[in-house]
C-alpha atoms as a PDB file:
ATOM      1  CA  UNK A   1     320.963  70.118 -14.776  1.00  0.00           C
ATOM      2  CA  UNK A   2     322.997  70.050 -17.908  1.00  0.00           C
ATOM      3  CA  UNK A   3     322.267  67.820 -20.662  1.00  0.00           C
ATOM      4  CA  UNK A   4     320.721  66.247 -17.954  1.00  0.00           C
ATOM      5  CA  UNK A   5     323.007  65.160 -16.118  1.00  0.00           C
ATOM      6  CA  UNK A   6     322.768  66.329 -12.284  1.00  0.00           C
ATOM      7  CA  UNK A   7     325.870  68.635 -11.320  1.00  0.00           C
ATOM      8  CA  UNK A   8     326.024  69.687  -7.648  1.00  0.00           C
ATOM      9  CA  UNK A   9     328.904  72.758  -6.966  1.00  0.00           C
ATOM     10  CA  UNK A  10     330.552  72.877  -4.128  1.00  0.00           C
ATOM     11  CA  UNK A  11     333.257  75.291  -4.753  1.00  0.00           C
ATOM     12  CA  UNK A  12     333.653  78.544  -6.005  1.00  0.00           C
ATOM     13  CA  UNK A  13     331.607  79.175  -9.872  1.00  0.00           C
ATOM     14  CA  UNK A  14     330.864  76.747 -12.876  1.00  0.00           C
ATOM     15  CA  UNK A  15     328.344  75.986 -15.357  1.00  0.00           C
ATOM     16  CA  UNK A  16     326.633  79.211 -14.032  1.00  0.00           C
ATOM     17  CA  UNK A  17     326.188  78.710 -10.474  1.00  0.00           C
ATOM     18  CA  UNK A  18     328.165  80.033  -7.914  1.00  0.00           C
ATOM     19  CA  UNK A  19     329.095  78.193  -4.533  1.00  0.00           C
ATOM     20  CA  UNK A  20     328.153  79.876  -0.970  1.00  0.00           C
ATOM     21  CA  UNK A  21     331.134  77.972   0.167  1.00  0.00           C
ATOM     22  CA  UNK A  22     333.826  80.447   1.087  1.00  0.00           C
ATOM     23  CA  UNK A  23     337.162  79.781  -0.295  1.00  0.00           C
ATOM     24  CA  UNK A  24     340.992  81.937  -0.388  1.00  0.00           C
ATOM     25  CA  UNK A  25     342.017  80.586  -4.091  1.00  0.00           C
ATOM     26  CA  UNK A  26     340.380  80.458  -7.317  1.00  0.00           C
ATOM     27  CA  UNK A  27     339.440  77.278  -7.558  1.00  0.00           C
ATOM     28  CA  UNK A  28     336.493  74.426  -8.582  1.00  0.00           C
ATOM     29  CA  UNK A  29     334.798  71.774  -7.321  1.00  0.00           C
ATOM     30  CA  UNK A  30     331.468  69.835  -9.465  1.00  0.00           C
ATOM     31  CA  UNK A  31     330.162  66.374  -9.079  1.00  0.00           C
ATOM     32  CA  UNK A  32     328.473  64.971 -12.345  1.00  0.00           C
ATOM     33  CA  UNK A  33     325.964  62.520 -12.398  1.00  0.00           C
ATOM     34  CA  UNK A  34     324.349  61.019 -15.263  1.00  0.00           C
ATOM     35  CA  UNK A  35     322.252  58.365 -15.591  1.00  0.00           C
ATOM     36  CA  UNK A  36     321.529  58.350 -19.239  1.00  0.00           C
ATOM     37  CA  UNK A  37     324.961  59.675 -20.154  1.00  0.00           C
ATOM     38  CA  UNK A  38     325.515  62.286 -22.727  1.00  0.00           C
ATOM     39  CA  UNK A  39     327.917  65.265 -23.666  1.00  0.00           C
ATOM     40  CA  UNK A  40     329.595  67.490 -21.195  1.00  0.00           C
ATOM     41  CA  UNK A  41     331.438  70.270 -22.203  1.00  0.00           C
ATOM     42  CA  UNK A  42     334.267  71.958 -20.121  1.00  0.00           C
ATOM     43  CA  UNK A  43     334.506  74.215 -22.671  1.00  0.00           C
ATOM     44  CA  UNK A  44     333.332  77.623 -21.711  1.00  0.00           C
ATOM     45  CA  UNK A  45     332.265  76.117 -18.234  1.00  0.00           C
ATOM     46  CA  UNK A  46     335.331  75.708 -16.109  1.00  0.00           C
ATOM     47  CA  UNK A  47     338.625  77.506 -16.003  1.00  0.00           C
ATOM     48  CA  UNK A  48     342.136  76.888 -15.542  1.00  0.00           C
ATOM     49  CA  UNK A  49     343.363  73.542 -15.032  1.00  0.00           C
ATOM     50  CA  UNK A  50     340.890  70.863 -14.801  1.00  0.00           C
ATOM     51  CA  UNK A  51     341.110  67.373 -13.234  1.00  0.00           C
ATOM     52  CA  UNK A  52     338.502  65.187 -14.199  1.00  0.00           C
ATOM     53  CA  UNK A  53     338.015  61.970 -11.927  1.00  0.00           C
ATOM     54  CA  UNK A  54     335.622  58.913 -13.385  1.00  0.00           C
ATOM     55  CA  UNK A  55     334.246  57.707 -10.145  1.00  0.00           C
ATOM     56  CA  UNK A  56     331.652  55.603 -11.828  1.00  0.00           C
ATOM     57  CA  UNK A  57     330.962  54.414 -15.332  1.00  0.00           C
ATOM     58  CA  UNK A  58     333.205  55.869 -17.694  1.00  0.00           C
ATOM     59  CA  UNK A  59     333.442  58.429 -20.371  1.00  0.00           C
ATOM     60  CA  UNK A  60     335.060  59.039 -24.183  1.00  0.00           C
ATOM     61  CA  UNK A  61     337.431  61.431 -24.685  1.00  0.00           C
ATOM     62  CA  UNK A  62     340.002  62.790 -27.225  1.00  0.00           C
ATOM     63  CA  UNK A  63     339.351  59.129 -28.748  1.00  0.00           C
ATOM     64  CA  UNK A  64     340.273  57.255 -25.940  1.00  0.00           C
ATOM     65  CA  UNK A  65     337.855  54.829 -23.345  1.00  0.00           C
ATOM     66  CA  UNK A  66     338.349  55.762 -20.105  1.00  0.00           C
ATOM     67  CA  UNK A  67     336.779  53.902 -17.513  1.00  0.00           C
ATOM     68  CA  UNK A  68     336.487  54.320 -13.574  1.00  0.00           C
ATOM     69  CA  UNK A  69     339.500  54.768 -11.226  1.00  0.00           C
ATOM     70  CA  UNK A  70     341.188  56.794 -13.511  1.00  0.00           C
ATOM     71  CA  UNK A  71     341.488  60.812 -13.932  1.00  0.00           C
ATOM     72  CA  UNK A  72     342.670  63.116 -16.625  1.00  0.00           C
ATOM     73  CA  UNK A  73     344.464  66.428 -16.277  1.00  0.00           C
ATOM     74  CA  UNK A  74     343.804  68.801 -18.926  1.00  0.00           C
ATOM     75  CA  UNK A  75     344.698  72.559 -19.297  1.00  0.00           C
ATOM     76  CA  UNK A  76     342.498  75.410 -19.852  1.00  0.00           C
ATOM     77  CA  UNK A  77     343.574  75.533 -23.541  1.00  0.00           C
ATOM     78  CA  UNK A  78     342.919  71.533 -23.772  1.00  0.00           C
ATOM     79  CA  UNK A  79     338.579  71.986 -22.635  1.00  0.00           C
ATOM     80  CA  UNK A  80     336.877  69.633 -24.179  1.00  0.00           C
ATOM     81  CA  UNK A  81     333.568  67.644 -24.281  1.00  0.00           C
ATOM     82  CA  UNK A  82     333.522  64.142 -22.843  1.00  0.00           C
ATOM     83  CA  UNK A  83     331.076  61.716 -23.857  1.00  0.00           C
ATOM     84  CA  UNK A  84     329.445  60.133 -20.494  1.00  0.00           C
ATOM     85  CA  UNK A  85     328.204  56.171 -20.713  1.00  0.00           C
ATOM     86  CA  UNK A  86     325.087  55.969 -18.374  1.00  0.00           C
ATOM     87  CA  UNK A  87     325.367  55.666 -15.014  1.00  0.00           C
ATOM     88  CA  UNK A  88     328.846  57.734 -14.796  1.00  0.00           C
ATOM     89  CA  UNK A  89     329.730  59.913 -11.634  1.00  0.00           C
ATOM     90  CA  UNK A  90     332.669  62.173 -12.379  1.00  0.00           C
ATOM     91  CA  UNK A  91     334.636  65.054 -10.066  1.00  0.00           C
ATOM     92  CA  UNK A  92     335.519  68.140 -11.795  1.00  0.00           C
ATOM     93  CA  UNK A  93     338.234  69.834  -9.846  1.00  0.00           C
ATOM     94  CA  UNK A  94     340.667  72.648 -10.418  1.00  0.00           C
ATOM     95  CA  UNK A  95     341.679  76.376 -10.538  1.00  0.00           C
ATOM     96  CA  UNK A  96     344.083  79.188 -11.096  1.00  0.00           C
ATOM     97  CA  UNK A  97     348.175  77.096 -11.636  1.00  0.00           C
ATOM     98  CA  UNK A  98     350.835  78.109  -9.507  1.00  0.00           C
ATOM     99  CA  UNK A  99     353.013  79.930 -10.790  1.00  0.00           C
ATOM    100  CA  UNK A 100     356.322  78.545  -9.385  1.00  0.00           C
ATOM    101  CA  UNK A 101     357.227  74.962  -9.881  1.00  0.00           C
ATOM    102  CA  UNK A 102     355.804  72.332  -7.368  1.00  0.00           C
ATOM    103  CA  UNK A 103     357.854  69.280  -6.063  1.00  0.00           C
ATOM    104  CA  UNK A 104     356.288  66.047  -4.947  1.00  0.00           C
ATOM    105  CA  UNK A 105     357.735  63.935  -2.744  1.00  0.00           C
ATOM    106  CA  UNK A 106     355.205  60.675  -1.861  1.00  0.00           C
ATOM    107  CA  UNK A 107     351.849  62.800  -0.255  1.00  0.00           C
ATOM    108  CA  UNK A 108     353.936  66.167   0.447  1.00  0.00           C
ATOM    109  CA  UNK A 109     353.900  68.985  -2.165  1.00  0.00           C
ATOM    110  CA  UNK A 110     355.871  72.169  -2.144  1.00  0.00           C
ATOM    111  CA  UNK A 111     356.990  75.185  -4.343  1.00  0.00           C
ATOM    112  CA  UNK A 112     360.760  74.495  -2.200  1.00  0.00           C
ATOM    113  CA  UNK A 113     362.261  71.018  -3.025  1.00  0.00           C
ATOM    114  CA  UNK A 114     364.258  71.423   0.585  1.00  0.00           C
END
């Protein structure tokens, strides 16, 4: 619980908790639900780049109304805290950034544009 809001990890370490789920990158995976709605802070919790995916509901952020279907990208040095509306489902995902440049080409992505 944070704020409480229910967050389930299933990858890697957040918000404390650390995933059994073995993995080869640095990487994140957390599923927030909240009922009442609330704060959530990425802040100190999560590292690296962060998507954030509004499944349900829909949250505040930097000013803005974002509602479900939608997903923000933020980096490490934009954490922030999002304002959940109850009944909101998010997915926090993210990790460690390539260092190379990645190409996408429809669903195929790859550090080599040939």
């Amino acid at each position: 619980m944070e704020n409480e809001m229910k967050l389930r990890l299933v990858a890697v370490e957040a918000y404390g908790r650390k995933s059994p789920v073995p993995v080869l990158s640095n990487l994140f995976r957390v599923e927030v639900i909240s009922e009442k709605g609330g704060l959530l802070n990425t802040g100190d919790k999560l590292f690296c780049e962060i998507g954030i995916g509004i499944v349900d509901g829909a949250i505040q952020a930097f000013e803005h109304h974002i509602e479900k279907g939608n997903m923000l990208v933020a980096k490490a040095q934009d954490s922030c805290a999002l304002t959940l509306e109850p009944n909101t489902h998010l997915l926090l995902f993210g990790g460690d950034p390539f260092p190379e440049e990645r190409y996408i080409d429809w669903n195929f992505v790859s550090s080599d544009k040939e």
